[in-house]
PDB file of N, CA and C in Angstrom:
ATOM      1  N   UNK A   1      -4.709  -3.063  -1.541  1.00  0.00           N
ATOM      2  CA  UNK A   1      -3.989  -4.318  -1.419  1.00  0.00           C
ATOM      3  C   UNK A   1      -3.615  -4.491   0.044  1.00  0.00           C
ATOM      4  N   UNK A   2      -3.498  -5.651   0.356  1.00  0.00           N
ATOM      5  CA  UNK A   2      -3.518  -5.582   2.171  1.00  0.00           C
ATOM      6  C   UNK A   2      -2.844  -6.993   2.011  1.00  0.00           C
ATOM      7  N   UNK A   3      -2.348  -7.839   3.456  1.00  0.00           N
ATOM      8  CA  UNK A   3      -1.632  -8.895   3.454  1.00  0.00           C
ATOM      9  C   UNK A   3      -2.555 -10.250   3.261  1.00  0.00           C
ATOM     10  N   UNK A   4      -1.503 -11.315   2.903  1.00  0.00           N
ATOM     11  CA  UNK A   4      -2.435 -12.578   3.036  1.00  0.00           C
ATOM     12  C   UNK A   4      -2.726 -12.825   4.285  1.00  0.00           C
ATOM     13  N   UNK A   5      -3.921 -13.983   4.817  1.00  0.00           N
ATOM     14  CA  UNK A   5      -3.684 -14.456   6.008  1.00  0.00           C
ATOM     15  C   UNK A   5      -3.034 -14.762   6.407  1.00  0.00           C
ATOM     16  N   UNK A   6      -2.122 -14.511   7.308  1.00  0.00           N
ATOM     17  CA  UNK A   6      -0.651 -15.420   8.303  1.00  0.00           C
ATOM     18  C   UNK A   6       0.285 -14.508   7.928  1.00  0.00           C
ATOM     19  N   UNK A   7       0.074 -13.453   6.578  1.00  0.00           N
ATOM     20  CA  UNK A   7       1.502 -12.523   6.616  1.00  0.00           C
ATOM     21  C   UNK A   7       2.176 -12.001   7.927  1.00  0.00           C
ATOM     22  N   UNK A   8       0.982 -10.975   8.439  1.00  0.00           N
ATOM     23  CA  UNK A   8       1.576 -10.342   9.441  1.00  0.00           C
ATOM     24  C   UNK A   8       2.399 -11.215  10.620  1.00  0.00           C
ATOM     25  N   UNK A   9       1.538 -12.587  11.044  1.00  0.00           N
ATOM     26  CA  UNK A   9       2.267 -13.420  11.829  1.00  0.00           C
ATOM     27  C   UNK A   9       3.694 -13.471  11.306  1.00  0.00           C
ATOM     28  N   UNK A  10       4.074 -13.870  10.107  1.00  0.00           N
ATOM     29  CA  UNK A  10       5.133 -14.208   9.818  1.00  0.00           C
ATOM     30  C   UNK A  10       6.590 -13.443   9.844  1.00  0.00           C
ATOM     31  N   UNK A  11       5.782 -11.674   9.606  1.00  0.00           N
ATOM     32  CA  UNK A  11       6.424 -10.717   9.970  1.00  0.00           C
ATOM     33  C   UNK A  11       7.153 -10.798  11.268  1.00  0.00           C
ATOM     34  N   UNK A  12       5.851 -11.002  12.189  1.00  0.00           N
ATOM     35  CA  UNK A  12       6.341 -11.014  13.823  1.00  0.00           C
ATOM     36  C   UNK A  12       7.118 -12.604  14.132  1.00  0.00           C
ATOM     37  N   UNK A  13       7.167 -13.334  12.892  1.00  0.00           N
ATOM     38  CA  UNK A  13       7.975 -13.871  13.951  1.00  0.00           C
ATOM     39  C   UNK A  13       9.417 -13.978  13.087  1.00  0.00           C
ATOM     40  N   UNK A  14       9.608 -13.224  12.289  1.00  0.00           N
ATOM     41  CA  UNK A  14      10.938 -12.688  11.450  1.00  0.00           C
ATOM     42  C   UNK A  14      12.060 -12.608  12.937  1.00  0.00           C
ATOM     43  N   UNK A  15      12.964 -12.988  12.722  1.00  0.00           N
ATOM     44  CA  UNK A  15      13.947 -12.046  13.534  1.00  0.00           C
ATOM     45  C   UNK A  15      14.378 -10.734  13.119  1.00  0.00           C
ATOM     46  N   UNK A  16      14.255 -10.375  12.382  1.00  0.00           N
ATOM     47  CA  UNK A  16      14.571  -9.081  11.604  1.00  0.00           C
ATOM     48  C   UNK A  16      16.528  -8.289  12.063  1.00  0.00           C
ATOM     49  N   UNK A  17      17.424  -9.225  12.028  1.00  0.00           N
ATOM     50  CA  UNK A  17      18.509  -8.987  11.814  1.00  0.00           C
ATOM     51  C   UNK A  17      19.276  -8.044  11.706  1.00  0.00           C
ATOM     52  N   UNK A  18      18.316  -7.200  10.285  1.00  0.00           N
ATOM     53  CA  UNK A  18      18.791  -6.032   9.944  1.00  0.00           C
ATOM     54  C   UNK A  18      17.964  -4.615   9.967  1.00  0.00           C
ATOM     55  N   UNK A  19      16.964  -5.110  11.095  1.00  0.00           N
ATOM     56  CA  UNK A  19      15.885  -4.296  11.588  1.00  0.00           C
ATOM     57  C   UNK A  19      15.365  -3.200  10.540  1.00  0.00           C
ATOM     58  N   UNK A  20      15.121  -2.115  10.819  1.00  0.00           N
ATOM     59  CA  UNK A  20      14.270  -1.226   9.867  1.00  0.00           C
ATOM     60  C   UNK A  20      14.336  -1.538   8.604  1.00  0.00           C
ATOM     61  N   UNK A  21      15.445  -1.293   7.920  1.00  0.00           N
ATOM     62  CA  UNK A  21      15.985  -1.053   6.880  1.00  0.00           C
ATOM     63  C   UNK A  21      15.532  -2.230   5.896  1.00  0.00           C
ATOM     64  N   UNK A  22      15.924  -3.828   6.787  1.00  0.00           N
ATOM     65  CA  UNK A  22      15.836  -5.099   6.134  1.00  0.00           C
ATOM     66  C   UNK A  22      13.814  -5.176   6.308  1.00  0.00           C
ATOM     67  N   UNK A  23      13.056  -4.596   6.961  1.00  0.00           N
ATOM     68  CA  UNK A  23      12.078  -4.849   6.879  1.00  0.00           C
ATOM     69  C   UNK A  23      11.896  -3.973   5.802  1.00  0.00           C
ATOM     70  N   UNK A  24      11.813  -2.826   5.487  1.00  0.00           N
ATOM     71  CA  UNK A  24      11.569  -1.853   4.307  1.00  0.00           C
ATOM     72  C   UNK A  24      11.839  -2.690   3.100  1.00  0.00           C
ATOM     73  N   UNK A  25      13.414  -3.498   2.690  1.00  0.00           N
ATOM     74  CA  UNK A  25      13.466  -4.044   1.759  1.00  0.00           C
ATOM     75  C   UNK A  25      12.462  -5.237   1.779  1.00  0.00           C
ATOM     76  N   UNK A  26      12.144  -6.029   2.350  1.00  0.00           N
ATOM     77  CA  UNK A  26      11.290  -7.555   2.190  1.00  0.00           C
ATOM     78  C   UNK A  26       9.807  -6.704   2.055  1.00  0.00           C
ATOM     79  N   UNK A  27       9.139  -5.920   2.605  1.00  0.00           N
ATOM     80  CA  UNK A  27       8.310  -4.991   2.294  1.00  0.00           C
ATOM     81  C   UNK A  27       8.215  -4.593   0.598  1.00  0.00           C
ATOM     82  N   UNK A  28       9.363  -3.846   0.107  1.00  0.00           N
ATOM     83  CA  UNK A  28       9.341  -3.401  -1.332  1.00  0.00           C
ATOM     84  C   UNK A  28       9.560  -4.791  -2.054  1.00  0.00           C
ATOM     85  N   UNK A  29      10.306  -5.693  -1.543  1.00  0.00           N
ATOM     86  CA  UNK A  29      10.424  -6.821  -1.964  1.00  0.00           C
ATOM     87  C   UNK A  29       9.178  -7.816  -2.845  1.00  0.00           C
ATOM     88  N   UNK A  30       8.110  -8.171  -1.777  1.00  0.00           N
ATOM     89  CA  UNK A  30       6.829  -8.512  -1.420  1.00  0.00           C
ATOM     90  C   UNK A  30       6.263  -7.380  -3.025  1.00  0.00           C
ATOM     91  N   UNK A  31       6.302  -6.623  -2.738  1.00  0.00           N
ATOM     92  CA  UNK A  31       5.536  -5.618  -3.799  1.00  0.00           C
ATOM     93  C   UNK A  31       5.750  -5.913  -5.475  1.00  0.00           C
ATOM     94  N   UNK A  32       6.776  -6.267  -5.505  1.00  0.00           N
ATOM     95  CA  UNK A  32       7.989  -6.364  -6.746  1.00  0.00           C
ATOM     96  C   UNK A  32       7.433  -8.145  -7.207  1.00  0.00           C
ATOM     97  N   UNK A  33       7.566  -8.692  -6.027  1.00  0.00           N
ATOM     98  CA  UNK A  33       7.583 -10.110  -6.655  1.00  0.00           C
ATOM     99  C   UNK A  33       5.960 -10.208  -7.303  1.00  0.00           C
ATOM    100  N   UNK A  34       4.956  -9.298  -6.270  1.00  0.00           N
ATOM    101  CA  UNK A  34       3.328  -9.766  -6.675  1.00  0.00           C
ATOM    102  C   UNK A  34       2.837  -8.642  -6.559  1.00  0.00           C
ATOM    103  N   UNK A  35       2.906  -7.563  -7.714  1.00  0.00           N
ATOM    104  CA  UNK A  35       1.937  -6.385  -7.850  1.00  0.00           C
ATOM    105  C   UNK A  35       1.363  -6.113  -7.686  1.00  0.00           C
ATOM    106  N   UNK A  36       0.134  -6.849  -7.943  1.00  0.00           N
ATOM    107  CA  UNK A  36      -1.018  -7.154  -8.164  1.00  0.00           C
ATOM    108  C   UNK A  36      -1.593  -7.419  -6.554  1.00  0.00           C
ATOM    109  N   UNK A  37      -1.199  -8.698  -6.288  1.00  0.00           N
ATOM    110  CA  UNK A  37      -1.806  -9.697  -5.358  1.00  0.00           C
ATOM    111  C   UNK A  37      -1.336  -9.193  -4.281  1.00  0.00           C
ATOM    112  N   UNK A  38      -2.632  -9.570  -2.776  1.00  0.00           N
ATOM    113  CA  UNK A  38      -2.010  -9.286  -1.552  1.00  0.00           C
ATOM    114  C   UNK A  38      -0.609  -9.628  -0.950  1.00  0.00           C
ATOM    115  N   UNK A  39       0.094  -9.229  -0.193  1.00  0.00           N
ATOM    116  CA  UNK A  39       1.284  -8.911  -0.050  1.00  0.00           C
ATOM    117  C   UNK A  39       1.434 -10.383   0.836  1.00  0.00           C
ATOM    118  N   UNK A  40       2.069 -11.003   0.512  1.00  0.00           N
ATOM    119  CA  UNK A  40       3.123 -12.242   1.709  1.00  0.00           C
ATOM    120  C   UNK A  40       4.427 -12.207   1.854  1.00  0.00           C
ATOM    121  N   UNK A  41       4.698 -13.030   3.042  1.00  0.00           N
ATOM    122  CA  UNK A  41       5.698 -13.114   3.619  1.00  0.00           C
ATOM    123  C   UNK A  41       6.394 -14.343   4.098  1.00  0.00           C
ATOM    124  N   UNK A  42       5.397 -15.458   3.637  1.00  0.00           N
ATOM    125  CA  UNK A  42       5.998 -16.930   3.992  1.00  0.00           C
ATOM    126  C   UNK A  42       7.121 -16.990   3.172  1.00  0.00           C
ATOM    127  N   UNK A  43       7.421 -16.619   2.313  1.00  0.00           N
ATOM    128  CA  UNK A  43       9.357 -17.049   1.814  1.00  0.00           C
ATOM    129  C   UNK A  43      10.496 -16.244   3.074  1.00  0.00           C
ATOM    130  N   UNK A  44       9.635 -15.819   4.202  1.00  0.00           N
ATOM    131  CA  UNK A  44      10.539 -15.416   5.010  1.00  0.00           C
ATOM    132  C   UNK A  44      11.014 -16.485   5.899  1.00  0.00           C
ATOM    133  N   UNK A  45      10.664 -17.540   6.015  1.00  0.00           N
ATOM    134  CA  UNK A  45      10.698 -18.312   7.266  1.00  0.00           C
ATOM    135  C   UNK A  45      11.191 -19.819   6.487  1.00  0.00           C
ATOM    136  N   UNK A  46      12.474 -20.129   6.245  1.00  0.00           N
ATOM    137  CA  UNK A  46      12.364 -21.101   5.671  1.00  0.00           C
ATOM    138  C   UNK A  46      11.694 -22.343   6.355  1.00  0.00           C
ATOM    139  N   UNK A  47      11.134 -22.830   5.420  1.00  0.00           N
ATOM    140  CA  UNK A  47      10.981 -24.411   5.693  1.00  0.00           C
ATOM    141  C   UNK A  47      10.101 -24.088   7.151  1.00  0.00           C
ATOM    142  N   UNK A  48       9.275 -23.152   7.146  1.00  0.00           N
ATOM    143  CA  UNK A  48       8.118 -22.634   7.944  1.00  0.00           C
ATOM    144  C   UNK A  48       7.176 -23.979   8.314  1.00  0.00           C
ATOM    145  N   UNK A  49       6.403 -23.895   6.804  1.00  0.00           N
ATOM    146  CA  UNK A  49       5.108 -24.594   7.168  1.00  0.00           C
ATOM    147  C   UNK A  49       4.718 -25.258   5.858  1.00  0.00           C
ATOM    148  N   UNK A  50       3.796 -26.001   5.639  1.00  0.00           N
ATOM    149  CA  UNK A  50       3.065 -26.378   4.584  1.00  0.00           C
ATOM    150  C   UNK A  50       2.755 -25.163   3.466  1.00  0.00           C
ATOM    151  N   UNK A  51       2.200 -24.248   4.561  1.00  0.00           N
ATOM    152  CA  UNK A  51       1.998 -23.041   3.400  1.00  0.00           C
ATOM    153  C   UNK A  51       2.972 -22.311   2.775  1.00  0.00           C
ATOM    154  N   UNK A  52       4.075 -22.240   3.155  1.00  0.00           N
ATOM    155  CA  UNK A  52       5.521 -21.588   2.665  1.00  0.00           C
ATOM    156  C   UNK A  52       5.657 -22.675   1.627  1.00  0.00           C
ATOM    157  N   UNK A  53       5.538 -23.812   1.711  1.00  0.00           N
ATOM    158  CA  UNK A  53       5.622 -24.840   1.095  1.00  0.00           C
ATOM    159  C   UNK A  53       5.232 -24.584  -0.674  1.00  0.00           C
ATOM    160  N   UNK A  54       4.225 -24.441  -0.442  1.00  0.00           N
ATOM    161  CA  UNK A  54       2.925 -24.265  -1.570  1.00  0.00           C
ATOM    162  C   UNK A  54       3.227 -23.062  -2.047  1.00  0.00           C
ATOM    163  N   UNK A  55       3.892 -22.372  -1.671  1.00  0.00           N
ATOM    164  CA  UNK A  55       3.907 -20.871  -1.927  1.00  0.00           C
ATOM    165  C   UNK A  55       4.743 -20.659  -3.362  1.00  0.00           C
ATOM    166  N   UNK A  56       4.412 -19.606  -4.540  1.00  0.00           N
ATOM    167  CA  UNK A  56       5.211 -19.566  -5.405  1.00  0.00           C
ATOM    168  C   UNK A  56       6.706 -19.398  -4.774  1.00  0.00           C
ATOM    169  N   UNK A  57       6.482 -18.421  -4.320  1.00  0.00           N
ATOM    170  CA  UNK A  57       7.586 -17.755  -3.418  1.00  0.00           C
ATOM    171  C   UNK A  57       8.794 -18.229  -2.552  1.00  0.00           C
ATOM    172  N   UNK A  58       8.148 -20.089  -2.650  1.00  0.00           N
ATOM    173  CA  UNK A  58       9.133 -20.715  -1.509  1.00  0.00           C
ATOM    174  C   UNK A  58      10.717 -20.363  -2.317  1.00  0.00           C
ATOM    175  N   UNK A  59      11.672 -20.684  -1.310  1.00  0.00           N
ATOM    176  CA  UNK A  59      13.189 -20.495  -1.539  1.00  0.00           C
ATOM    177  C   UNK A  59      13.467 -21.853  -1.180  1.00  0.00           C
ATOM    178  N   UNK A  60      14.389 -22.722  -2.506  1.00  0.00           N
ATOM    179  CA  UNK A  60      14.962 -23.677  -1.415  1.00  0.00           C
ATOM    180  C   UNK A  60      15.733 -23.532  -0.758  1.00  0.00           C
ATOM    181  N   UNK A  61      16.815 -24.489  -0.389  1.00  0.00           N
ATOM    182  CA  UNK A  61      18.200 -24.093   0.648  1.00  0.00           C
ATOM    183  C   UNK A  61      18.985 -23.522  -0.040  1.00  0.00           C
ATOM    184  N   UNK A  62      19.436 -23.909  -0.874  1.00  0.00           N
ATOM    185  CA  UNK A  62      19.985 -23.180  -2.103  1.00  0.00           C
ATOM    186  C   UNK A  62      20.225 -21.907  -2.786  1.00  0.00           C
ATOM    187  N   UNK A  63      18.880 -21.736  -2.595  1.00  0.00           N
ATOM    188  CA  UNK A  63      18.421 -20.101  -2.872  1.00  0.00           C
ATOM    189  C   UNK A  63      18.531 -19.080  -1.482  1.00  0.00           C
ATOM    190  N   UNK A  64      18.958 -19.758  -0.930  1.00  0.00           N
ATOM    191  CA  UNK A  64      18.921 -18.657   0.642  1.00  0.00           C
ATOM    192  C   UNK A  64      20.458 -18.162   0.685  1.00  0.00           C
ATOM    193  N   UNK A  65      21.326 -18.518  -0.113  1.00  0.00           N
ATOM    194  CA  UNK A  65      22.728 -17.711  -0.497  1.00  0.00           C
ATOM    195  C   UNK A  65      22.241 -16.499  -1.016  1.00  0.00           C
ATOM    196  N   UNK A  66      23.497 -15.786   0.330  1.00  0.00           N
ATOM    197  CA  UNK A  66      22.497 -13.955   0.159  1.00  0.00           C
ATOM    198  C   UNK A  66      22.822 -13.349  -1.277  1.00  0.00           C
ATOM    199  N   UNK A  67      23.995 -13.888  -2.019  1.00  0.00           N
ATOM    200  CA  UNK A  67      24.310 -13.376  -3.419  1.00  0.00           C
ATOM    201  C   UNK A  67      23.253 -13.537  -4.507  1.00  0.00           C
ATOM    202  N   UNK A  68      22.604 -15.144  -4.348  1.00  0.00           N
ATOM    203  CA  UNK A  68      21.018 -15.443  -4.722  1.00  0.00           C
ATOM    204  C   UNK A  68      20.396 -14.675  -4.705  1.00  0.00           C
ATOM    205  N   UNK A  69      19.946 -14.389  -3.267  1.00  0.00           N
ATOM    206  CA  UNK A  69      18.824 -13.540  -3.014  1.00  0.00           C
ATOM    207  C   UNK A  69      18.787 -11.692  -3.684  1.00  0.00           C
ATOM    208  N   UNK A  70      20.284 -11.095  -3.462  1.00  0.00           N
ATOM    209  CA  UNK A  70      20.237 -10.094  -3.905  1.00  0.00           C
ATOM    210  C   UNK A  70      20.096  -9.792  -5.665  1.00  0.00           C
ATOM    211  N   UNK A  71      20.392 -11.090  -6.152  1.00  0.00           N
ATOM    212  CA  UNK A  71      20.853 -11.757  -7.648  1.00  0.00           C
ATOM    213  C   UNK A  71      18.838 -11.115  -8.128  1.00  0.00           C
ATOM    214  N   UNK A  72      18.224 -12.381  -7.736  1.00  0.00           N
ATOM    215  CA  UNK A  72      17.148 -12.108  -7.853  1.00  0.00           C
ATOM    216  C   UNK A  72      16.346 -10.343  -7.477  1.00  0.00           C
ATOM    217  N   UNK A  73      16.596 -10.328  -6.532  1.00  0.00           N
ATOM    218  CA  UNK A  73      16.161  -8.762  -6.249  1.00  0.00           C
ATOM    219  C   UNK A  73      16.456  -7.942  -7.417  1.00  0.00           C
ATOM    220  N   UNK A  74      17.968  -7.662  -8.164  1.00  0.00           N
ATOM    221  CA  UNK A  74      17.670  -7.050  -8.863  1.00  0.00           C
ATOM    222  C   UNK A  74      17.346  -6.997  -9.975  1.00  0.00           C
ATOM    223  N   UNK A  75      17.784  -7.996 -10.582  1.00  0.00           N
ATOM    224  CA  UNK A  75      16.651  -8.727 -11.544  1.00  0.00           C
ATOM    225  C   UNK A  75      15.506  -8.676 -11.580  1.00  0.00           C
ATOM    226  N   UNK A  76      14.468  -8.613 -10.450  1.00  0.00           N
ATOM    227  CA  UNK A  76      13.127  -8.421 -10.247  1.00  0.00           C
ATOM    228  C   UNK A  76      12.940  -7.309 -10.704  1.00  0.00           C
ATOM    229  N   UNK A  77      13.718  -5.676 -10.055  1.00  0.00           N
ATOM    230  CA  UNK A  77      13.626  -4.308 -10.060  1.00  0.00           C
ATOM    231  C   UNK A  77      13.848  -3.954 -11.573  1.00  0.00           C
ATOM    232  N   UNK A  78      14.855  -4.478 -12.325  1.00  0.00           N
ATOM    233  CA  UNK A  78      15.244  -4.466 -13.463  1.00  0.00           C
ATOM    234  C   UNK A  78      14.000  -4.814 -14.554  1.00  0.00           C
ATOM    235  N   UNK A  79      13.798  -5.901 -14.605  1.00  0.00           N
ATOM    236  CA  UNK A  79      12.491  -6.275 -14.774  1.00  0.00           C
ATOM    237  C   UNK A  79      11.594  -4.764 -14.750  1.00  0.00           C
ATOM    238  N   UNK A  80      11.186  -4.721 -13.611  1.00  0.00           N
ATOM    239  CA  UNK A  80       9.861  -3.877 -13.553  1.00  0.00           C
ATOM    240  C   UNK A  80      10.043  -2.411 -13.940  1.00  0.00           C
ATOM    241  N   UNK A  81      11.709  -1.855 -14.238  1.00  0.00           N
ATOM    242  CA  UNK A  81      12.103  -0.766 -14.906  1.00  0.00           C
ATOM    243  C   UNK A  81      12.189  -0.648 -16.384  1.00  0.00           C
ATOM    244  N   UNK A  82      12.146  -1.899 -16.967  1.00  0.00           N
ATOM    245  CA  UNK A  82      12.441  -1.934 -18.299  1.00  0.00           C
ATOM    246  C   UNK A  82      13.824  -2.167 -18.506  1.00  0.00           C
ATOM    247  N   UNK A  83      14.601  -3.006 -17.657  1.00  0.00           N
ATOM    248  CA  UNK A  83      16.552  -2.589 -17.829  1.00  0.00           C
ATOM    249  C   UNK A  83      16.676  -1.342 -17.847  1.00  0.00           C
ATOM    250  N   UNK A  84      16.046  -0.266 -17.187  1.00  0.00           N
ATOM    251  CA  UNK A  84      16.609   0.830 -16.890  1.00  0.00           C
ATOM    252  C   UNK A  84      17.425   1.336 -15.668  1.00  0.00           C
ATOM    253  N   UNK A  85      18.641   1.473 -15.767  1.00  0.00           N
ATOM    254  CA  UNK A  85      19.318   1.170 -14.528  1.00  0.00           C
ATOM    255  C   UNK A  85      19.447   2.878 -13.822  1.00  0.00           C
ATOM    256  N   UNK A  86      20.239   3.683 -14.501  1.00  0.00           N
ATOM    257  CA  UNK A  86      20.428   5.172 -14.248  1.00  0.00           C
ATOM    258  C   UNK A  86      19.008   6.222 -14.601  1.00  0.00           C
ATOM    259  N   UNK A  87      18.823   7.373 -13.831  1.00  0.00           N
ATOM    260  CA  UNK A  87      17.593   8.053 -14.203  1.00  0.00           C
ATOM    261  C   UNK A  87      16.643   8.072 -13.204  1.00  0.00           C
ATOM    262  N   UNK A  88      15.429   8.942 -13.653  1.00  0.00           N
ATOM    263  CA  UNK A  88      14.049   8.729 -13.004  1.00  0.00           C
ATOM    264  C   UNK A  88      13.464   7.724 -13.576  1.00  0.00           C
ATOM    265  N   UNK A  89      13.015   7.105 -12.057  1.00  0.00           N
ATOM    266  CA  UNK A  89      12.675   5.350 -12.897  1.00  0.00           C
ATOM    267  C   UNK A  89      13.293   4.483 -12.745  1.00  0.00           C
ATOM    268  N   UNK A  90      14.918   4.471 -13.181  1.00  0.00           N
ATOM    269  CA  UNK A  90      15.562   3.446 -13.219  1.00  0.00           C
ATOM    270  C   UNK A  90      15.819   2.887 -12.200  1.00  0.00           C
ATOM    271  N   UNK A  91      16.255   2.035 -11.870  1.00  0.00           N
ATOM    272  CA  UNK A  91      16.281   0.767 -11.060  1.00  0.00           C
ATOM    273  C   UNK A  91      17.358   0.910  -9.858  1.00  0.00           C
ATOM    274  N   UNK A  92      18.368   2.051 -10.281  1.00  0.00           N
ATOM    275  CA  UNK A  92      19.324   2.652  -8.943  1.00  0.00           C
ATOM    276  C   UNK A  92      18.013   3.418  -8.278  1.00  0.00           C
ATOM    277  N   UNK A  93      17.367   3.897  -9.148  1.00  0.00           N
ATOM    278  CA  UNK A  93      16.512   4.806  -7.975  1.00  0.00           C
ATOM    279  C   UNK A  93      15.680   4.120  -6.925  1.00  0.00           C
ATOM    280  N   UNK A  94      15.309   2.957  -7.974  1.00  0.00           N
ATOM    281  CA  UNK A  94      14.248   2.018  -6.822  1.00  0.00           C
ATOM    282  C   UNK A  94      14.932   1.439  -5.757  1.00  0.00           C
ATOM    283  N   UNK A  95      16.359   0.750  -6.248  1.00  0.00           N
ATOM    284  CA  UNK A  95      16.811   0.526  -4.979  1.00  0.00           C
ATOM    285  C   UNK A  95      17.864   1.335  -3.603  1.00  0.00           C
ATOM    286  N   UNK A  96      18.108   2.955  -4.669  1.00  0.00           N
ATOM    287  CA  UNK A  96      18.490   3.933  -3.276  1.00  0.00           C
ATOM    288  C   UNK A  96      20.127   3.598  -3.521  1.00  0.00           C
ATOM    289  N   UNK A  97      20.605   2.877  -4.476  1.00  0.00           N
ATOM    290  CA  UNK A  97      21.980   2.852  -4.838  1.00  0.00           C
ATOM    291  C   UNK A  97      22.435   3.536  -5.840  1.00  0.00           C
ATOM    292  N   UNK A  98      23.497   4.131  -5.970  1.00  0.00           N
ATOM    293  CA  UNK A  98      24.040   4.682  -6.917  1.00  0.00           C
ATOM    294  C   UNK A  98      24.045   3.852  -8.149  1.00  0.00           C
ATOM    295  N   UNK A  99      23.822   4.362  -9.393  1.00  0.00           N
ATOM    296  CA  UNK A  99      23.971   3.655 -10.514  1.00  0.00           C
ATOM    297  C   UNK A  99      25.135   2.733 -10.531  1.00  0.00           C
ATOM    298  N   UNK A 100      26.146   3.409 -10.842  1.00  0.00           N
ATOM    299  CA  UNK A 100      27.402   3.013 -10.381  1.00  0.00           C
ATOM    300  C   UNK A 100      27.816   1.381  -9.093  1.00  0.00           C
ATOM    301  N   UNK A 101      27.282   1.493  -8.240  1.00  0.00           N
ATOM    302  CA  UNK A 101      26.926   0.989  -7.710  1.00  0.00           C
ATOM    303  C   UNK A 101      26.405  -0.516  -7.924  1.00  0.00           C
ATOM    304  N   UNK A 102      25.041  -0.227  -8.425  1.00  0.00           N
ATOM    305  CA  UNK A 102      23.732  -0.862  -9.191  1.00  0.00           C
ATOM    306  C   UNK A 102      24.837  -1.807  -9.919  1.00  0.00           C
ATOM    307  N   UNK A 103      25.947  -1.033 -10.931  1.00  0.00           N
ATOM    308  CA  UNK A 103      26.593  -2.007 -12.701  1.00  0.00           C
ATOM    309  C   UNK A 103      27.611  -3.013 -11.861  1.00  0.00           C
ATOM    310  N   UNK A 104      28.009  -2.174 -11.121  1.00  0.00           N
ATOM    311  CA  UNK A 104      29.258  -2.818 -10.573  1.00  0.00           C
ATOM    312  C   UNK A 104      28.749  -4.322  -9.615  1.00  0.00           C
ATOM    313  N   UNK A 105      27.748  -4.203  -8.777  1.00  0.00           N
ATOM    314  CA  UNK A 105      26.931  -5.065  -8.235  1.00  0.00           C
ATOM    315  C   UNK A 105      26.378  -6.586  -9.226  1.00  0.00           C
ATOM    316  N   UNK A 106      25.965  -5.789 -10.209  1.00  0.00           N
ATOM    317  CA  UNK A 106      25.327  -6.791 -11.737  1.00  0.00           C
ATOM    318  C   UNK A 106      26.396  -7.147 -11.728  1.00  0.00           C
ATOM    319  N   UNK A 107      27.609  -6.861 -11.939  1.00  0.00           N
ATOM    320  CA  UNK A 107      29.035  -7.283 -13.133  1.00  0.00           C
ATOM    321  C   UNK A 107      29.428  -8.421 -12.086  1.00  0.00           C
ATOM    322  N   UNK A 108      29.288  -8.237 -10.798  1.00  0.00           N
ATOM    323  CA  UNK A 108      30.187  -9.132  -9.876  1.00  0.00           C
ATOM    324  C   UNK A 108      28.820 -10.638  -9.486  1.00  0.00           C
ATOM    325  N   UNK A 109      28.032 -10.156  -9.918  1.00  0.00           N
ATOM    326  CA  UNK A 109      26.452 -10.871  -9.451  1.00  0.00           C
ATOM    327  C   UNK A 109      26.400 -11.942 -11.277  1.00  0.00           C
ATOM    328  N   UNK A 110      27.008 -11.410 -12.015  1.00  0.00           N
ATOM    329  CA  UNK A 110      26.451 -12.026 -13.520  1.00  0.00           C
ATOM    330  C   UNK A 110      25.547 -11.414 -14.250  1.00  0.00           C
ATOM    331  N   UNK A 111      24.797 -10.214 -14.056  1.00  0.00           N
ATOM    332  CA  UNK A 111      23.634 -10.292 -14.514  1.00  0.00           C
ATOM    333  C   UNK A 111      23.467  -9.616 -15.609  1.00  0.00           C
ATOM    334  N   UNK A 112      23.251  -9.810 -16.665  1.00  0.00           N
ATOM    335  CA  UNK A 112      23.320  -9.308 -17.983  1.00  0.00           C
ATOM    336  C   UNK A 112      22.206  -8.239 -18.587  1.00  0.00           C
ATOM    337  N   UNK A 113      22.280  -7.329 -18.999  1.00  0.00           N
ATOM    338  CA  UNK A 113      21.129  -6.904 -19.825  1.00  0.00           C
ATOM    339  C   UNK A 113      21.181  -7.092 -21.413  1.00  0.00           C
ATOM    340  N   UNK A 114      20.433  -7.402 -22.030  1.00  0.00           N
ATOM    341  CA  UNK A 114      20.327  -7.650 -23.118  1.00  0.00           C
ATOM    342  C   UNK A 114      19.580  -7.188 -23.861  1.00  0.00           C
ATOM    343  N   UNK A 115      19.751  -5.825 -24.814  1.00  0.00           N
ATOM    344  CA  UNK A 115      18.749  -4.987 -25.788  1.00  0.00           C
ATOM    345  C   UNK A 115      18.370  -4.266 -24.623  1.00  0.00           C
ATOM    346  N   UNK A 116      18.288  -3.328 -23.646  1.00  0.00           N
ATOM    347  CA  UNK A 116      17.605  -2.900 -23.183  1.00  0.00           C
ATOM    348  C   UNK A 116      18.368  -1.504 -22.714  1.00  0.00           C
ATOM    349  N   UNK A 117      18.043  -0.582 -22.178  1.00  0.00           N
ATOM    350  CA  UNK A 117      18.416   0.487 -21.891  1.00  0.00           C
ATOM    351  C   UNK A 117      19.543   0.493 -20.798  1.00  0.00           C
ATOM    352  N   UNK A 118      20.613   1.526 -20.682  1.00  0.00           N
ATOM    353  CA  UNK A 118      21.677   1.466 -19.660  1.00  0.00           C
ATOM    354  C   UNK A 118      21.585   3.039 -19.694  1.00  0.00           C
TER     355      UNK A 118
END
């Protein structure tokens, strides 16, 4: 799996804010949202280009509230764990937070699990 055309541009022209760390996450990020498919990065740049445009991936203005954004993130991870939050596997592990952490984050974020493993 390798990037779309224009990813890497888009990388470089990130400001990257939160340098290493915030590139590692939009990196695992990218992975999470499209498994499968080559890796992009136009939801990095709002209101970029035509192609950010078109993109599943676009964010509106709306969605660029960082509580949003993290809202979704773990929801995504959750998702791809099965609602498994604690453990090998679970979804503290993917994201490097303490479980603990992880519930308390959901509880203040809304995010519910329903039938699924804790």
């Amino acid at each position: 799996m390798g990037p779309t055309p224009g990813a890497i541009d888009a990388l470089l022209a990130y400001d990257w804010p939160g340098n290493v760390r915030e590139l590692e996450n939009v990196i695992e990020r990218a992975l999470i949202l499209d498994p499968d498919g080559p890796l992009r990065f136009d939801w990095l740049l709002p209101g970029a280009s035509a192609r950010a445009a078109s993109s599943s991936h676009h964010l509106a203005p709306d969605d660029l509230a960082l509580d949003g954004v993290v809202a979704r993130h773990i929801e995504a991870v959750l998702e791809r764990t099965a609602g498994k939050i604690a453990g090998a596997g679970g979804a503290a592990e993917w994201l490097r937070i303490h479980p603990n952490t992880l519930r308390s984050k959901m509880k203040k974020l809304g995010i519910e699990l329903r039938g699924v493993k804790r």
